[in-house]
C-alpha atoms as a PDB file:
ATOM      1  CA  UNK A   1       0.000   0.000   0.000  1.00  0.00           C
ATOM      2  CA  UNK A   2       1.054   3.701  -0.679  1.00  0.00           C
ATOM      3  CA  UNK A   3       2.274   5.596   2.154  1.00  0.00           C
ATOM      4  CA  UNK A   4       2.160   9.432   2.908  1.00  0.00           C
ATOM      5  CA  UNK A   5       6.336   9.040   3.060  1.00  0.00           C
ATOM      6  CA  UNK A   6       7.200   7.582   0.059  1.00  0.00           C
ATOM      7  CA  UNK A   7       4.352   8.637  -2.002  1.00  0.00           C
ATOM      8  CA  UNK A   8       2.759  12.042  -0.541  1.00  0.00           C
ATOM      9  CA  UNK A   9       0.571  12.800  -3.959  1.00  0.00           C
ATOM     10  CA  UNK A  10      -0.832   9.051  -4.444  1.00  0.00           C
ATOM     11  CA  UNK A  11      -1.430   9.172  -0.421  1.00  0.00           C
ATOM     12  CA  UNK A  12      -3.066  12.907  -0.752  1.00  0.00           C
ATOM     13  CA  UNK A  13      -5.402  11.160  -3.510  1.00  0.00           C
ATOM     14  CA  UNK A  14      -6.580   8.365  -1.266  1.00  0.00           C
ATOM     15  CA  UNK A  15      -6.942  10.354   1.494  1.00  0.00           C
ATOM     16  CA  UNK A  16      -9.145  12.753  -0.963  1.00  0.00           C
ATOM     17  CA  UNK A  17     -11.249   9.356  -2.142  1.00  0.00           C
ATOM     18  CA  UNK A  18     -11.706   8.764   1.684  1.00  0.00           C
ATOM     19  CA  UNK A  19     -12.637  11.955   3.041  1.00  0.00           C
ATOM     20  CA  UNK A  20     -15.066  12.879  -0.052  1.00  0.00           C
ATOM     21  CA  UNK A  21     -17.143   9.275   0.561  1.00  0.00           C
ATOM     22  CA  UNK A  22     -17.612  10.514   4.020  1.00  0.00           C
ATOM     23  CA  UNK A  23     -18.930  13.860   3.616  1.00  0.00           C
ATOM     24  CA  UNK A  24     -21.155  12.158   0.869  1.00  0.00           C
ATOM     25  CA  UNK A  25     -21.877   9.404   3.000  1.00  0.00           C
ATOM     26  CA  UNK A  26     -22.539  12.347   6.006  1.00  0.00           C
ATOM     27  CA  UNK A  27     -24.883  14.459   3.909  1.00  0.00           C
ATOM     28  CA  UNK A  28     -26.670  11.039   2.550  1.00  0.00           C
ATOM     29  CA  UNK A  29     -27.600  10.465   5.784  1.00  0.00           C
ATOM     30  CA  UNK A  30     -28.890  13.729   6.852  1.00  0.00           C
ATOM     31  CA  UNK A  31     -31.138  13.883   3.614  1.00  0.00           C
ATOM     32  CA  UNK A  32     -32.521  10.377   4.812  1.00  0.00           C
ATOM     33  CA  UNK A  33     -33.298  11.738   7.978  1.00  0.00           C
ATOM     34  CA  UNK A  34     -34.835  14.969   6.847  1.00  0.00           C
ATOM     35  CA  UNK A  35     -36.275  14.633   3.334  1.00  0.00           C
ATOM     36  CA  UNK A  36     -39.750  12.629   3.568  1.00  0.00           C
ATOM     37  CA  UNK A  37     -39.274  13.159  -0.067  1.00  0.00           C
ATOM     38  CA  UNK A  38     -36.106  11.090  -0.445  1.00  0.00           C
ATOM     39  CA  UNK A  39     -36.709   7.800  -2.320  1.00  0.00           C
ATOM     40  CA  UNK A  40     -34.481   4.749  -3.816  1.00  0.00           C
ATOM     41  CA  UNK A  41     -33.561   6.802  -6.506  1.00  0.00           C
ATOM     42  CA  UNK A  42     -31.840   9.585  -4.469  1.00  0.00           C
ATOM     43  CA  UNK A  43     -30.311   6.448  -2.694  1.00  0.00           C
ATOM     44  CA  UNK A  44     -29.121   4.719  -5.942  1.00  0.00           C
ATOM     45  CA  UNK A  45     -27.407   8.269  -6.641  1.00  0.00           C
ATOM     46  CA  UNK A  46     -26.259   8.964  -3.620  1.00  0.00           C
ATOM     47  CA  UNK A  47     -24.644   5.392  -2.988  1.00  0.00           C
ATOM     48  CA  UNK A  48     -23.449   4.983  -5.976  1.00  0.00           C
ATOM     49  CA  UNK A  49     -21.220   8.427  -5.614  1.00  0.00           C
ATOM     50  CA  UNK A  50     -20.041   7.097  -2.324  1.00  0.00           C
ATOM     51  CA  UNK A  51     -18.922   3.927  -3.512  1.00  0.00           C
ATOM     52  CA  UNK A  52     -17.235   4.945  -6.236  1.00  0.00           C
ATOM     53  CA  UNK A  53     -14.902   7.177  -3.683  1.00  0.00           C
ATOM     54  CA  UNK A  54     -14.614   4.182  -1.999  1.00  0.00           C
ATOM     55  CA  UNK A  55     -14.051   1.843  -4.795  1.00  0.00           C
ATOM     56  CA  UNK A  56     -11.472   4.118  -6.094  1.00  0.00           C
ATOM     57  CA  UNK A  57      -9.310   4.579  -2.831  1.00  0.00           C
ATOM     58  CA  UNK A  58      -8.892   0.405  -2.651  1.00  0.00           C
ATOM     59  CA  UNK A  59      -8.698   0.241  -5.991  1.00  0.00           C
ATOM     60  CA  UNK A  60      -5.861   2.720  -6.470  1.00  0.00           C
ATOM     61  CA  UNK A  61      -3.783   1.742  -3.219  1.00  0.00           C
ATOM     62  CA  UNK A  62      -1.007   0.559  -4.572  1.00  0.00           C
ATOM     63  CA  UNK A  63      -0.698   2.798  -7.424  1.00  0.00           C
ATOM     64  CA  UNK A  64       1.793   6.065  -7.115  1.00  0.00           C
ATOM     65  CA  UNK A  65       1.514   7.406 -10.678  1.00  0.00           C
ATOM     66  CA  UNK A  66      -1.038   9.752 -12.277  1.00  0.00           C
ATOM     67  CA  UNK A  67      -4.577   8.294 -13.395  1.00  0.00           C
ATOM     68  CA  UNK A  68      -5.486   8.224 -16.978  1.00  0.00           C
ATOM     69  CA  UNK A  69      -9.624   9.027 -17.927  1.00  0.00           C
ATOM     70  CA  UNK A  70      -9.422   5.193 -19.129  1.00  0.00           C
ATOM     71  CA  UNK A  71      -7.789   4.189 -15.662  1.00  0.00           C
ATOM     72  CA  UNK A  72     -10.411   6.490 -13.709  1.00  0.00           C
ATOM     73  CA  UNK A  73     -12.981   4.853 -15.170  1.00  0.00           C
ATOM     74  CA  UNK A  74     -11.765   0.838 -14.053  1.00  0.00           C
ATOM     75  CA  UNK A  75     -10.766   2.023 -10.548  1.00  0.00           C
ATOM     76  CA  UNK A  76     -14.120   3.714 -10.287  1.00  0.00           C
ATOM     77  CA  UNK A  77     -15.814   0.137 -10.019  1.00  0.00           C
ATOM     78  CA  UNK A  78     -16.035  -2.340  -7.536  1.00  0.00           C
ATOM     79  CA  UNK A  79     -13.128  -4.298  -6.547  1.00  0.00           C
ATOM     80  CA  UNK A  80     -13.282  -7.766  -7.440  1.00  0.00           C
ATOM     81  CA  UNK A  81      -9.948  -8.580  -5.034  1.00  0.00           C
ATOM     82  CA  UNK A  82     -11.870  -7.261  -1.465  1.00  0.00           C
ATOM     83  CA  UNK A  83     -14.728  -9.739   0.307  1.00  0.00           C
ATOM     84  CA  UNK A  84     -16.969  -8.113   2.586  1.00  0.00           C
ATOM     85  CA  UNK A  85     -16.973  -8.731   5.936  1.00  0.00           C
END
């Protein structure tokens, strides 16, 4: 895994992915528990942002170079090496 010592901009990036899925994740749940309005659809959305923060943060762990649009795209989706627990 990347470290902030031997790779400060990869670790600034993952700490970006991490910190932007939980102020999504922190304003998903305050719409839940103020919008009556709020629906599956706003969920789908809203989750969907959230995990691709996450998804790119494991996804991109190891990596210390620059991400291409193709490259943004893959690590955007879920991870297919991480079982939930």
């Amino acid at each position: 895994m990347i470290s902030k010592e031997t790779a400060p901009e990869a670790w600034a990036t993952l700490m970006y992915e991490l910190e932007d899925a939980q102020e999504h994740l922190t304003s998903l749940i305050s719409k839940m528990n103020s919008d009556t309005e709020y629906d599956e659809v706003n969920l789908r959305i809203d989750l969907g942002h959230v995990f691709s923060h996450l998804n790119r943060a494991w996804n991109r762990r190891d990596a210390s170079g620059d991400t291409d649009k193709e490259n943004w795209q893959r690590d955007s989706q879920f991870p297919t090496d991480l079982e939930p627990t």
